[in-house]
C-alpha atoms as a PDB file:
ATOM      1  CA  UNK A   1      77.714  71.611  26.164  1.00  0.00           C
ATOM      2  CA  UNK A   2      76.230  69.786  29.004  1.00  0.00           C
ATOM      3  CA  UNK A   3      72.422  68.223  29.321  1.00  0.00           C
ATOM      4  CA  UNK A   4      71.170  68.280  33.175  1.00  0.00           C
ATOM      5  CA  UNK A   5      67.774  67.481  34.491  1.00  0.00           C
ATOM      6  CA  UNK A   6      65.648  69.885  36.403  1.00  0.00           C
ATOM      7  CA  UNK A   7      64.790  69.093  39.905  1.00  0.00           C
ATOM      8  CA  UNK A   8      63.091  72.487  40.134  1.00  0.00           C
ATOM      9  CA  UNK A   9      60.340  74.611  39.445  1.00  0.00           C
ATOM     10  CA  UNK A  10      59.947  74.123  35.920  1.00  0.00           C
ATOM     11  CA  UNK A  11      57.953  77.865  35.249  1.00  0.00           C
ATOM     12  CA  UNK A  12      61.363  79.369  34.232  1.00  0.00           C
ATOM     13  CA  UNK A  13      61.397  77.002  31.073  1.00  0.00           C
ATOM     14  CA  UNK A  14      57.820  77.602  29.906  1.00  0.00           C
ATOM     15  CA  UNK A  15      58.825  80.092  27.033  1.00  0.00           C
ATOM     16  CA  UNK A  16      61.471  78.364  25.748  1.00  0.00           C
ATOM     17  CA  UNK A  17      59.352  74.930  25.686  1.00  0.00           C
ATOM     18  CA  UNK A  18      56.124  77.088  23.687  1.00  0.00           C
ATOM     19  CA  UNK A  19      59.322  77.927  20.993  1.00  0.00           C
ATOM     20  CA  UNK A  20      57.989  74.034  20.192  1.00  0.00           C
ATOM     21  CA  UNK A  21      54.116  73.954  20.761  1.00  0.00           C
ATOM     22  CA  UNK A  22      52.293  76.476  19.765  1.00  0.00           C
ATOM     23  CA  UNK A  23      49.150  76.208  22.601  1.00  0.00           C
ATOM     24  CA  UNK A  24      50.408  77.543  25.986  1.00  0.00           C
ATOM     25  CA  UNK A  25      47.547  75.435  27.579  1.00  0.00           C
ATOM     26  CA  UNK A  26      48.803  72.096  26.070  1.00  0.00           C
ATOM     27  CA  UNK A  27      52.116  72.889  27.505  1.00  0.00           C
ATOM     28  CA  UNK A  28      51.015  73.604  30.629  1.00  0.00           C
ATOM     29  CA  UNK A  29      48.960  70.747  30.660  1.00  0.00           C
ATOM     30  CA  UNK A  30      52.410  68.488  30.447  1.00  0.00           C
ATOM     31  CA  UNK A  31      55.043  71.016  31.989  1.00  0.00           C
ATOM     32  CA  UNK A  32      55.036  68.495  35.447  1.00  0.00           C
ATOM     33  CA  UNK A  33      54.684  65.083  33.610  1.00  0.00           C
ATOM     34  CA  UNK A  34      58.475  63.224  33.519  1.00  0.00           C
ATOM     35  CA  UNK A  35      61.024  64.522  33.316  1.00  0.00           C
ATOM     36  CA  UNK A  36      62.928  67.792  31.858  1.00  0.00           C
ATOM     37  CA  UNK A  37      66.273  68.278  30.313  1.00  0.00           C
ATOM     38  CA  UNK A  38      68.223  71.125  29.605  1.00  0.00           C
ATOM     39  CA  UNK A  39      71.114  71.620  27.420  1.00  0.00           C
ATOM     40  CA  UNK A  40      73.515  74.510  28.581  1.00  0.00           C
ATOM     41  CA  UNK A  41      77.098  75.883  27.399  1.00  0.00           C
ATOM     42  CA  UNK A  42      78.064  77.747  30.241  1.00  0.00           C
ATOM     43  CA  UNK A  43      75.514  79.216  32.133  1.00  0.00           C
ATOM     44  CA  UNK A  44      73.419  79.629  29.247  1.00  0.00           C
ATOM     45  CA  UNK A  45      70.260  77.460  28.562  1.00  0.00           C
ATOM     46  CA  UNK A  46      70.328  76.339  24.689  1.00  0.00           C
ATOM     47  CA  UNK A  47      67.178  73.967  24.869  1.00  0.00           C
ATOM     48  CA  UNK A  48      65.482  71.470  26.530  1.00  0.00           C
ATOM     49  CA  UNK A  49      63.592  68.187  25.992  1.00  0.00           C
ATOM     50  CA  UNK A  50      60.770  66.458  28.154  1.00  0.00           C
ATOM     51  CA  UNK A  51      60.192  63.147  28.587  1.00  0.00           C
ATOM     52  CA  UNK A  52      57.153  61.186  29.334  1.00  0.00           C
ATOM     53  CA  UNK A  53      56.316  57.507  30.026  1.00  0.00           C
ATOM     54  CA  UNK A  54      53.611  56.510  28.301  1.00  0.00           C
ATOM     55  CA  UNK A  55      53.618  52.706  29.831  1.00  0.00           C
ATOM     56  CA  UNK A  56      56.540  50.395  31.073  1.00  0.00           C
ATOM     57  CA  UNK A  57      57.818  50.480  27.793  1.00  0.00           C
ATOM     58  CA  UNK A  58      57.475  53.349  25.650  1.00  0.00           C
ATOM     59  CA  UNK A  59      58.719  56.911  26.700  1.00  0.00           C
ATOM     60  CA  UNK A  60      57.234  59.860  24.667  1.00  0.00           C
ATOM     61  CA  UNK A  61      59.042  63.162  23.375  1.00  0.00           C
ATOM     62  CA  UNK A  62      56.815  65.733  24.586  1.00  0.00           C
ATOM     63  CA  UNK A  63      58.431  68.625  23.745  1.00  0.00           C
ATOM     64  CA  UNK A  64      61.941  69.341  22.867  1.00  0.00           C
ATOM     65  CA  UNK A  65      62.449  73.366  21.802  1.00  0.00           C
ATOM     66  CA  UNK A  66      65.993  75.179  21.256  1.00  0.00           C
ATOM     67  CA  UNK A  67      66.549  78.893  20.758  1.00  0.00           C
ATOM     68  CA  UNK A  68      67.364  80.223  17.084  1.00  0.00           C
ATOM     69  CA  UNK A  69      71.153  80.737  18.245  1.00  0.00           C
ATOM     70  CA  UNK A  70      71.619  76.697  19.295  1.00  0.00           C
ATOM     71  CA  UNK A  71      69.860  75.297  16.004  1.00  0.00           C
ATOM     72  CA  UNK A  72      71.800  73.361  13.274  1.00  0.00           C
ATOM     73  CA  UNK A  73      74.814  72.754  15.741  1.00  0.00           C
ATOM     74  CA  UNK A  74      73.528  69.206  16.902  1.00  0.00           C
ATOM     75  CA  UNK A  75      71.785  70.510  20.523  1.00  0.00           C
ATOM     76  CA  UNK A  76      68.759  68.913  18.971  1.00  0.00           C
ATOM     77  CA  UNK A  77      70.607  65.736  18.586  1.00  0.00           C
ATOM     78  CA  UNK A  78      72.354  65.816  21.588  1.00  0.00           C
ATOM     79  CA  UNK A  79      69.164  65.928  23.637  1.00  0.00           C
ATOM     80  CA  UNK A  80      67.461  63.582  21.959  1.00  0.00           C
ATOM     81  CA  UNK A  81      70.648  60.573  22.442  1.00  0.00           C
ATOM     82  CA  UNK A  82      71.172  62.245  25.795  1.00  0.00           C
ATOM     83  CA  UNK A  83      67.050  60.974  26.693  1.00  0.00           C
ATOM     84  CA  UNK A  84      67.787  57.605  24.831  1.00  0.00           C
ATOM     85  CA  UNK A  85      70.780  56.634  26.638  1.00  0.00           C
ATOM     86  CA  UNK A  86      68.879  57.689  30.154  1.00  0.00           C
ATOM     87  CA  UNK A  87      65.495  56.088  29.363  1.00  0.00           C
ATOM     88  CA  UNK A  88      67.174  52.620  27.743  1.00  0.00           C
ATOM     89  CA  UNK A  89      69.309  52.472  30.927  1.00  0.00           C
ATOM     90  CA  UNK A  90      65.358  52.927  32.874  1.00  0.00           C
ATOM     91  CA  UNK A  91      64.332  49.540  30.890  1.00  0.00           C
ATOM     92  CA  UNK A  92      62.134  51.857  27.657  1.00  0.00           C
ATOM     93  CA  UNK A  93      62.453  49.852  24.875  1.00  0.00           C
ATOM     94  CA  UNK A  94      60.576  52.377  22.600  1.00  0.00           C
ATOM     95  CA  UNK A  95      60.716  56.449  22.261  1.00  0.00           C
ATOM     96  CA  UNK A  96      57.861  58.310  20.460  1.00  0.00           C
ATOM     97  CA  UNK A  97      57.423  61.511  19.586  1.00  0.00           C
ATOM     98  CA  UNK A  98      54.894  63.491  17.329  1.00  0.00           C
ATOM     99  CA  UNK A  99      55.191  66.383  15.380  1.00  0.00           C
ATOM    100  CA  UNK A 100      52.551  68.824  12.674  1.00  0.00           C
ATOM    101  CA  UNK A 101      52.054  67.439   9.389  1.00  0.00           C
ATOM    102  CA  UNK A 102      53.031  71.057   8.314  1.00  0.00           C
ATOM    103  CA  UNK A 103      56.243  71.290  10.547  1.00  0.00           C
ATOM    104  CA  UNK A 104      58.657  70.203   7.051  1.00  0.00           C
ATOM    105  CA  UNK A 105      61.634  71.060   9.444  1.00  0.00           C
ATOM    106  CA  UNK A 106      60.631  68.258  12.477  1.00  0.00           C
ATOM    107  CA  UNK A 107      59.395  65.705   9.879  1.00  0.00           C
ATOM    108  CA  UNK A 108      63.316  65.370   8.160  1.00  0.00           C
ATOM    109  CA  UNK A 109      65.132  66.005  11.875  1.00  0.00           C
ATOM    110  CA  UNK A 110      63.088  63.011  13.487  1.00  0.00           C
ATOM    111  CA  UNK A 111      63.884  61.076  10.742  1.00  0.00           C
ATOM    112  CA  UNK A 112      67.671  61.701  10.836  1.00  0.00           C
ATOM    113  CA  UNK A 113      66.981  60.961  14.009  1.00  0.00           C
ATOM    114  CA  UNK A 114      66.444  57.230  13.488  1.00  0.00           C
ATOM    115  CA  UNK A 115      62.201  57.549  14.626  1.00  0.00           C
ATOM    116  CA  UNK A 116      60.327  56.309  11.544  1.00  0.00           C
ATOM    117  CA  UNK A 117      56.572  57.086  11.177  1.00  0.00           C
ATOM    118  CA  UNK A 118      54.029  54.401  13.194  1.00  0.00           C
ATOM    119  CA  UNK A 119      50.649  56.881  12.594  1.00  0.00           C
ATOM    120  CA  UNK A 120      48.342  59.969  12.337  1.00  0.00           C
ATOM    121  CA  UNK A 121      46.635  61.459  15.194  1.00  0.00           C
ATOM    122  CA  UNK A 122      43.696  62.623  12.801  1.00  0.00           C
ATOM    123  CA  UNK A 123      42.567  65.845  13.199  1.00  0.00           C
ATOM    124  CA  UNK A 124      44.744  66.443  16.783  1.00  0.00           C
ATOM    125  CA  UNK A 125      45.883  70.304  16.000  1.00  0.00           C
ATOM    126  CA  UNK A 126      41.751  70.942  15.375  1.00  0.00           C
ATOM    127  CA  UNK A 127      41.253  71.287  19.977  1.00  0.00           C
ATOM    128  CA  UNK A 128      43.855  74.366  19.650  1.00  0.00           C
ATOM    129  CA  UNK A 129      42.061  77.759  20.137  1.00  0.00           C
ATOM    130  CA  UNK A 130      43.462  79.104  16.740  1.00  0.00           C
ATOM    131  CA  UNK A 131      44.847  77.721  13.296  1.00  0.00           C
ATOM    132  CA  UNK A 132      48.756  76.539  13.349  1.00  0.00           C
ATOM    133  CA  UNK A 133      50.228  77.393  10.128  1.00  0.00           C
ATOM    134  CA  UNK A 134      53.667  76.259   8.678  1.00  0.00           C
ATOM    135  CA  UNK A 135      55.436  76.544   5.272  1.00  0.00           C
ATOM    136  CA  UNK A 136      52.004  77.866   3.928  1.00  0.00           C
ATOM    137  CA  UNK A 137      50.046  74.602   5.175  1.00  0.00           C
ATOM    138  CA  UNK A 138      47.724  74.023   7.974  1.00  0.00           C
ATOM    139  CA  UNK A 139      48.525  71.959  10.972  1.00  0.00           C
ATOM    140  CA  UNK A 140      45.762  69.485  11.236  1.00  0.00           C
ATOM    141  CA  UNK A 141      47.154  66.077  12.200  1.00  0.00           C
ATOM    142  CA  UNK A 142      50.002  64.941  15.341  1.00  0.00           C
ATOM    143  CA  UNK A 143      52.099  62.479  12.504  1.00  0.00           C
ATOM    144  CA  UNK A 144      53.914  60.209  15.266  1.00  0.00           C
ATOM    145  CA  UNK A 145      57.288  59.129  15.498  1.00  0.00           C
ATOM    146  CA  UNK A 146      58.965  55.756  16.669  1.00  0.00           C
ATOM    147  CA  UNK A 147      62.437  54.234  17.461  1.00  0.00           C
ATOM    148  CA  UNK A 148      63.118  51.060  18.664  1.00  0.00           C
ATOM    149  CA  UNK A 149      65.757  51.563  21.696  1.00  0.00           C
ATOM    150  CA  UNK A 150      68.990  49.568  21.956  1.00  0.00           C
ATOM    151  CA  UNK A 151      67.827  46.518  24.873  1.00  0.00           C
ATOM    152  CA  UNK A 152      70.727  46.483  27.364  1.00  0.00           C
ATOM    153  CA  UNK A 153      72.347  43.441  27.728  1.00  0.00           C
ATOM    154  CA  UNK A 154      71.921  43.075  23.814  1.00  0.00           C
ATOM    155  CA  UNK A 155      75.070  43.475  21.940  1.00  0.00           C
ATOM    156  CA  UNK A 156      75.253  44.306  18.301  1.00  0.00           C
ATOM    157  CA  UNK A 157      77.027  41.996  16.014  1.00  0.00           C
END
């Protein structure tokens, strides 16, 4: 497996990147913020994560979506250190990323992740144009996810 960015057009990985957000509009809205990543064995795309900068220190996790066949192997995983390593190298000293209150499945892989919880974004999933439902619960708060990033020049003892 190999992560690349996308220089591109990015069109070609709207489906894949709805797989993770349920309003087309919302990810249209970031599709061309930061920057995209795709994870590929061969020629074949197995997910991707994009990045945003929310200020000179924190980068957000706007979306990171993998097909059925690539989930539970560590793709996941591997995109997510893949955009740590890049963005701690960039100077971020902080990733965030936010995910439903009824996504079960996000809320433990974030977690094993390293991000712990910093907040609730009350109320957030209420703006989409229909109800998100999960596990037999309703999406209605964005619960948001932090990790401290390793500061270069900082060995650990």
């Amino acid at each position: 497996m190999r992560i690349e960015e996308v220089t591109g057009p990015r069109e070609a990985y709207l489906d894949l990147l709805k797989l993770a957000d349920e309003g087309e509009a919302a990810v249209r809205n970031y599709l061309h913020d930061g920057r995209l990543f795709v994870a590929r064995s061969g020629d074949e795309v197995l997910g991707a994560a994009l990045y945003a900068p929310v200020d000179g220190e924190t980068v957000e996790l706007k979306n990171i979506a993998l097909y059925e066949d690539a989930r539970g192997k560590g793709t996941g995983r591997a995109l997510i250190e893949d955009g740590i390593a890049r963005h701690t190298e960039m100077g971020f000293t902080r990733m965030i990323v936010g995910t439903a209150n009824s996504s079960i499945g996000n809320l433990a892989f974030y977690q094993k992740c390293g991000f712990r919880v910093c907040g609730i974004r009350r109320d957030f999933f209420l703006s989409y144009p229909e109800p998100i439902w999960e596990n037999g619960i309703r999406a209605f708060d964005m619960v948001m996810f932090e990790r401290v990033l390793h500061e270069p020049g900082h060995g650990e003892e």
